[in-house]
C-alpha atoms as a PDB file:
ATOM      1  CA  UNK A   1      23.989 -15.484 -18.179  1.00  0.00           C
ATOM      2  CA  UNK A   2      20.716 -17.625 -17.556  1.00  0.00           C
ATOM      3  CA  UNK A   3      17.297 -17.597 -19.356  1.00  0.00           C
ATOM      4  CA  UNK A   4      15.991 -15.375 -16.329  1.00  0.00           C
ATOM      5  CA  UNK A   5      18.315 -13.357 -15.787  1.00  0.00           C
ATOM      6  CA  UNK A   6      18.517 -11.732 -19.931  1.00  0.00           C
ATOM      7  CA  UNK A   7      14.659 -11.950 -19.443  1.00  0.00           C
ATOM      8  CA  UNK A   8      14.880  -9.986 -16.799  1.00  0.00           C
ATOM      9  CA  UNK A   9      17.454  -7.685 -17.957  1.00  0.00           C
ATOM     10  CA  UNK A  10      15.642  -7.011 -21.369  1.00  0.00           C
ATOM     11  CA  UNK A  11      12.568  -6.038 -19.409  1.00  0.00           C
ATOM     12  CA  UNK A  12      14.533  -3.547 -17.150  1.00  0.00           C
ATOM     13  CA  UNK A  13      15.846  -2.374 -20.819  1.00  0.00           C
ATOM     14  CA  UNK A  14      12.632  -1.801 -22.322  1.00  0.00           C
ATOM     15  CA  UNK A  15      10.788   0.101 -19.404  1.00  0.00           C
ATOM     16  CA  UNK A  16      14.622   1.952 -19.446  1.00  0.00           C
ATOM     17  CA  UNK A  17      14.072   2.669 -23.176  1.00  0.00           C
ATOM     18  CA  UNK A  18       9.902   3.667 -22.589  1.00  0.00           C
ATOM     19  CA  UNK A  19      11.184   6.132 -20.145  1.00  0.00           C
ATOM     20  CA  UNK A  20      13.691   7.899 -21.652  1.00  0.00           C
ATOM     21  CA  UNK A  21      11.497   8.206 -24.594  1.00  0.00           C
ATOM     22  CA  UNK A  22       8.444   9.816 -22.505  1.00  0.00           C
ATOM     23  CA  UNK A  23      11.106  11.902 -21.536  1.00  0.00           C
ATOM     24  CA  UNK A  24      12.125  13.283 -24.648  1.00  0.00           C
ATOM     25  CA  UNK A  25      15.674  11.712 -24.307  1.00  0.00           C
ATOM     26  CA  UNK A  26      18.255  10.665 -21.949  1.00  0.00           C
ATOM     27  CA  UNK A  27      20.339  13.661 -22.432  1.00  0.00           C
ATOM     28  CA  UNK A  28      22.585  16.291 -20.264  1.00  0.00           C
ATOM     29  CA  UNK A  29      19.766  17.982 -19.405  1.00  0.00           C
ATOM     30  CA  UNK A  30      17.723  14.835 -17.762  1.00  0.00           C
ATOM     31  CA  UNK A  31      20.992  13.424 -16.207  1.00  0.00           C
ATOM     32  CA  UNK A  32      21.243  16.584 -14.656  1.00  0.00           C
ATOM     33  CA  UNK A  33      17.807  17.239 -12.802  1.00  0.00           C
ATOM     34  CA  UNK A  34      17.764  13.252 -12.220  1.00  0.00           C
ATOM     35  CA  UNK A  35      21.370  13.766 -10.647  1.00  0.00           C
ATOM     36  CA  UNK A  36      19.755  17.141  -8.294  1.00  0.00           C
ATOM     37  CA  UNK A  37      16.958  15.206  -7.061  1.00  0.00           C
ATOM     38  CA  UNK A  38      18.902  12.441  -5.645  1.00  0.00           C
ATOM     39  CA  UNK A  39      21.660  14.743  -4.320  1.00  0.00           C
ATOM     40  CA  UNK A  40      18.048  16.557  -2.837  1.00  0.00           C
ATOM     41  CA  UNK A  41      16.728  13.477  -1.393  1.00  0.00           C
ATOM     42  CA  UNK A  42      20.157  12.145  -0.060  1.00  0.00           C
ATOM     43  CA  UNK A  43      20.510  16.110   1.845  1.00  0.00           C
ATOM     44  CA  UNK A  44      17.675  16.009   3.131  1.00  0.00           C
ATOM     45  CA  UNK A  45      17.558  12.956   4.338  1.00  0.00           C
ATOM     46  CA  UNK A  46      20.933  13.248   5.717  1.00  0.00           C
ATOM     47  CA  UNK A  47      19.581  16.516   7.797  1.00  0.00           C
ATOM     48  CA  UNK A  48      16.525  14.342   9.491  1.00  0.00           C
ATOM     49  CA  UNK A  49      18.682  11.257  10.366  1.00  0.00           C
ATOM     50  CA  UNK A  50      22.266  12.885  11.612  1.00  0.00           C
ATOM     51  CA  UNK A  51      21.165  16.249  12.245  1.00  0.00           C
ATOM     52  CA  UNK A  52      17.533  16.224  13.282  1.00  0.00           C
ATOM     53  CA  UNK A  53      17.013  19.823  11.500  1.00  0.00           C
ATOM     54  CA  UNK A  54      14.557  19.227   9.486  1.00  0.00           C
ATOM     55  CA  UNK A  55      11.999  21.693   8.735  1.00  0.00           C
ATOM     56  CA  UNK A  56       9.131  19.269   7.406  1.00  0.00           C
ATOM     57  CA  UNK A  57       8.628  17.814  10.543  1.00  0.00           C
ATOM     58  CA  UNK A  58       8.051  18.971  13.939  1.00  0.00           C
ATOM     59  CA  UNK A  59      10.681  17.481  16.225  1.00  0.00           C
ATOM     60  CA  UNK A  60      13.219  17.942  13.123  1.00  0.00           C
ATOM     61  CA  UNK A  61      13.711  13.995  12.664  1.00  0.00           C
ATOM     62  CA  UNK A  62      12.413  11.648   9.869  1.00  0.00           C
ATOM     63  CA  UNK A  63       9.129  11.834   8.751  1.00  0.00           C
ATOM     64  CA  UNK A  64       7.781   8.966   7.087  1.00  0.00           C
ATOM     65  CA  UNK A  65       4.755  11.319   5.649  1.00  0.00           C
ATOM     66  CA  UNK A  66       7.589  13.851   4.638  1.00  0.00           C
ATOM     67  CA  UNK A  67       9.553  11.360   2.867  1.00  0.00           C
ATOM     68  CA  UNK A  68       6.799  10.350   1.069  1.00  0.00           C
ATOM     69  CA  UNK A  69       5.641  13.684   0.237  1.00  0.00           C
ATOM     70  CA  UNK A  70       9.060  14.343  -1.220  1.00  0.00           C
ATOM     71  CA  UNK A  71       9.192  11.040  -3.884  1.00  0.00           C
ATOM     72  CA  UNK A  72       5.473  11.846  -4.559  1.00  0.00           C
ATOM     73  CA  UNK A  73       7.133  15.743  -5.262  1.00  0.00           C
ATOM     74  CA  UNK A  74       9.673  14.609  -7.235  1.00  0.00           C
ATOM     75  CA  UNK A  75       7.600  11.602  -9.583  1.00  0.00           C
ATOM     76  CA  UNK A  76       5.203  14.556 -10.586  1.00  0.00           C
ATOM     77  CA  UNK A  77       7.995  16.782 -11.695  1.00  0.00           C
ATOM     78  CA  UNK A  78       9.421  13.910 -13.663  1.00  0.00           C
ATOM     79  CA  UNK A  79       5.667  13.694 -15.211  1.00  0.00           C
ATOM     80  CA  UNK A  80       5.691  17.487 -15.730  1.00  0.00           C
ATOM     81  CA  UNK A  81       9.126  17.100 -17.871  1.00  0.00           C
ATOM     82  CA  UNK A  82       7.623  14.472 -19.860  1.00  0.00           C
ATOM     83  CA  UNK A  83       4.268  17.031 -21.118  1.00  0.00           C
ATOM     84  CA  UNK A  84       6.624  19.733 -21.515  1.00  0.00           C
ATOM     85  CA  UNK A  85       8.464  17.192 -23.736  1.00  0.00           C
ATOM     86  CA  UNK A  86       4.932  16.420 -26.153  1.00  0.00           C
ATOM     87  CA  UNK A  87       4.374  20.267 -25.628  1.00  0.00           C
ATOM     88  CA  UNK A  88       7.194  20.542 -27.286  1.00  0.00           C
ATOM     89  CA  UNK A  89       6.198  18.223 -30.129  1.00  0.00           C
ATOM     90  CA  UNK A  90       2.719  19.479 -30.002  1.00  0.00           C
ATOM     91  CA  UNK A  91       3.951  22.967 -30.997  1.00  0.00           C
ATOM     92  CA  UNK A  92       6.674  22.131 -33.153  1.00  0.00           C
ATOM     93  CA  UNK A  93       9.760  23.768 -30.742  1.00  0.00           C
ATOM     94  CA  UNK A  94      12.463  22.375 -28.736  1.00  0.00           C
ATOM     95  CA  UNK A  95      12.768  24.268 -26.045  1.00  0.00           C
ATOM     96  CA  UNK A  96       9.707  23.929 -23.254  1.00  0.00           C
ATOM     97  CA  UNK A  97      11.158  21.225 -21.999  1.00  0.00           C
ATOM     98  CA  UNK A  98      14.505  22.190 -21.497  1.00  0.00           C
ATOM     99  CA  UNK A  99      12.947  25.604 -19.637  1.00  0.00           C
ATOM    100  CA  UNK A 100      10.687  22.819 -17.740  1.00  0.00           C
ATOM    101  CA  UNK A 101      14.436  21.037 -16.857  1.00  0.00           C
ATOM    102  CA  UNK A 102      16.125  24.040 -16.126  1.00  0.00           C
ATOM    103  CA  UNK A 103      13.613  25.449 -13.579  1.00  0.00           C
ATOM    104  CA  UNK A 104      13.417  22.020 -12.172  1.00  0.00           C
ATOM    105  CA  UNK A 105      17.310  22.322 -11.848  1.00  0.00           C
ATOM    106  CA  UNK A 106      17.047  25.621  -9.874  1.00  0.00           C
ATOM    107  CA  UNK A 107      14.634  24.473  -7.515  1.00  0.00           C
ATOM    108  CA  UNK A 108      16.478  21.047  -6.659  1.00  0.00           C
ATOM    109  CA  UNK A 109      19.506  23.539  -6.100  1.00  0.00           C
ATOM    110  CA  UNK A 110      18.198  25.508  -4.169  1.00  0.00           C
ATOM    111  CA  UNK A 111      16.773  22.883  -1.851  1.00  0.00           C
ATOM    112  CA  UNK A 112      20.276  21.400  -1.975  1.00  0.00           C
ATOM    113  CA  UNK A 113      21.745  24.074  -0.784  1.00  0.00           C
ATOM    114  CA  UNK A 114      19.134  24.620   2.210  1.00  0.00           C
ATOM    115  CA  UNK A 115      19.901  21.457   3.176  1.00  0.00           C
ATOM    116  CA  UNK A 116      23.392  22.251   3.273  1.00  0.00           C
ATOM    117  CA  UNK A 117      23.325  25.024   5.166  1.00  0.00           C
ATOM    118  CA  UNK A 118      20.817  23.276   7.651  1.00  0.00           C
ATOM    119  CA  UNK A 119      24.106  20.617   8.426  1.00  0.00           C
ATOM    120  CA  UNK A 120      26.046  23.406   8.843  1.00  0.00           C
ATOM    121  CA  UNK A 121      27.863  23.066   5.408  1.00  0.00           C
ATOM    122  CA  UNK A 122      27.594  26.286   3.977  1.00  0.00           C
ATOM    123  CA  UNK A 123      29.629  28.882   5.675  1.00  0.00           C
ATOM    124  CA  UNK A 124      27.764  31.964   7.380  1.00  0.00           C
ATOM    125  CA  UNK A 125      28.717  34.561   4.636  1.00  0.00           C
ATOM    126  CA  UNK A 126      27.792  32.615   1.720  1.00  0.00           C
ATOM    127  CA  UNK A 127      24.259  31.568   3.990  1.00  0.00           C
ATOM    128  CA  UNK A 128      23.570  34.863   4.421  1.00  0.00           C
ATOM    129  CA  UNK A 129      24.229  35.439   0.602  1.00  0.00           C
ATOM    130  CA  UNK A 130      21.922  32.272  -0.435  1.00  0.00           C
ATOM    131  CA  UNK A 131      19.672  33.816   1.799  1.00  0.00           C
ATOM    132  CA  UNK A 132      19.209  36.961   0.011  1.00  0.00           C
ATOM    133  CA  UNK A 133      19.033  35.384  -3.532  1.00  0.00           C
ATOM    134  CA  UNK A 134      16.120  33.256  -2.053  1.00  0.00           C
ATOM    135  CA  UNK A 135      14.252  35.866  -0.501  1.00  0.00           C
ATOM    136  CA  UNK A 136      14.625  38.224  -3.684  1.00  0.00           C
ATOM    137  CA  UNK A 137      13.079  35.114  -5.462  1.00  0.00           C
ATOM    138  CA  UNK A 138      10.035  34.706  -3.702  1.00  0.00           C
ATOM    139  CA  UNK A 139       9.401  38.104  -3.964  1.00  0.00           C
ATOM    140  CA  UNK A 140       9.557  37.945  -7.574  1.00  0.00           C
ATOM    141  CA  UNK A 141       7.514  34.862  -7.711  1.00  0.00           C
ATOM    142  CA  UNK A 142       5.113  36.734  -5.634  1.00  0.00           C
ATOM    143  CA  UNK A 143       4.632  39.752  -8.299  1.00  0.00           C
END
């Protein structure tokens, strides 16, 4: 390996390292919400480009605004994990931040699975089922 290329490589280390500490930790529980949003952005792209269903735009197709809106979505949730992480120190617990992850988790899912049933993925019955769980959601989030 060249000069360059370990300089290079120990920077993409450090800021690697810098992250995962903001974060609290590269553990299961990161992996796992970093893992949802990709799957998240790789659905929902797939719906604008192949399917031209989706329901951030008008005409269904890719929005360049929309795209934007969702990496702007998802860098402020990774921001919100990393003060539920120093809440977490602040307070003297371990635990706000994996609650923070979790609901994170839920929320990529269910956008997931949207997607999913958008392409036509998800078969009617369990639709309709996804459906109901969503709807009894909001109206819990609404009380």
């Amino acid at each position: 390996m060249n000069e360059k290329m370990a300089v290079v490589c120990g920077a993409i280390g450090a800021v690697g390292s810098f992250i995962a500490q903001l974060l609290g930790g590269w553990d299961n529980a990161v992996l796992a919400l970093i893992i949802f949003m990709a799957v998240d952005f790789a659905t929902g792209l797939a719906c604008t480009i192949f399917w031209n269903k989706s329901n951030k735009s008008e005409n269904g197709a890719l929005s360049s605004k929309a795209c934007w809106q969702g990496i702007i979505k998802k860098i402020v949730t990774v921001l919100l994990v990393v003060c539920a992480h120093y809440a977490d120190i602040l307070l003297g617990c371990d635990y706000i931040r994996n609650a923070v992850v979790i609901a994170f988790c839920a929320s990529e899912l269910i956008s997931i699975c949207e997607n999913a049933a958008l392409m036509g993925v998800m078969p009617e019955p369990v639709k309709k089922l996804f459906d109901k769980i969503i709807d009894i959601m909001k109206n819990k989030g609404d009380k």
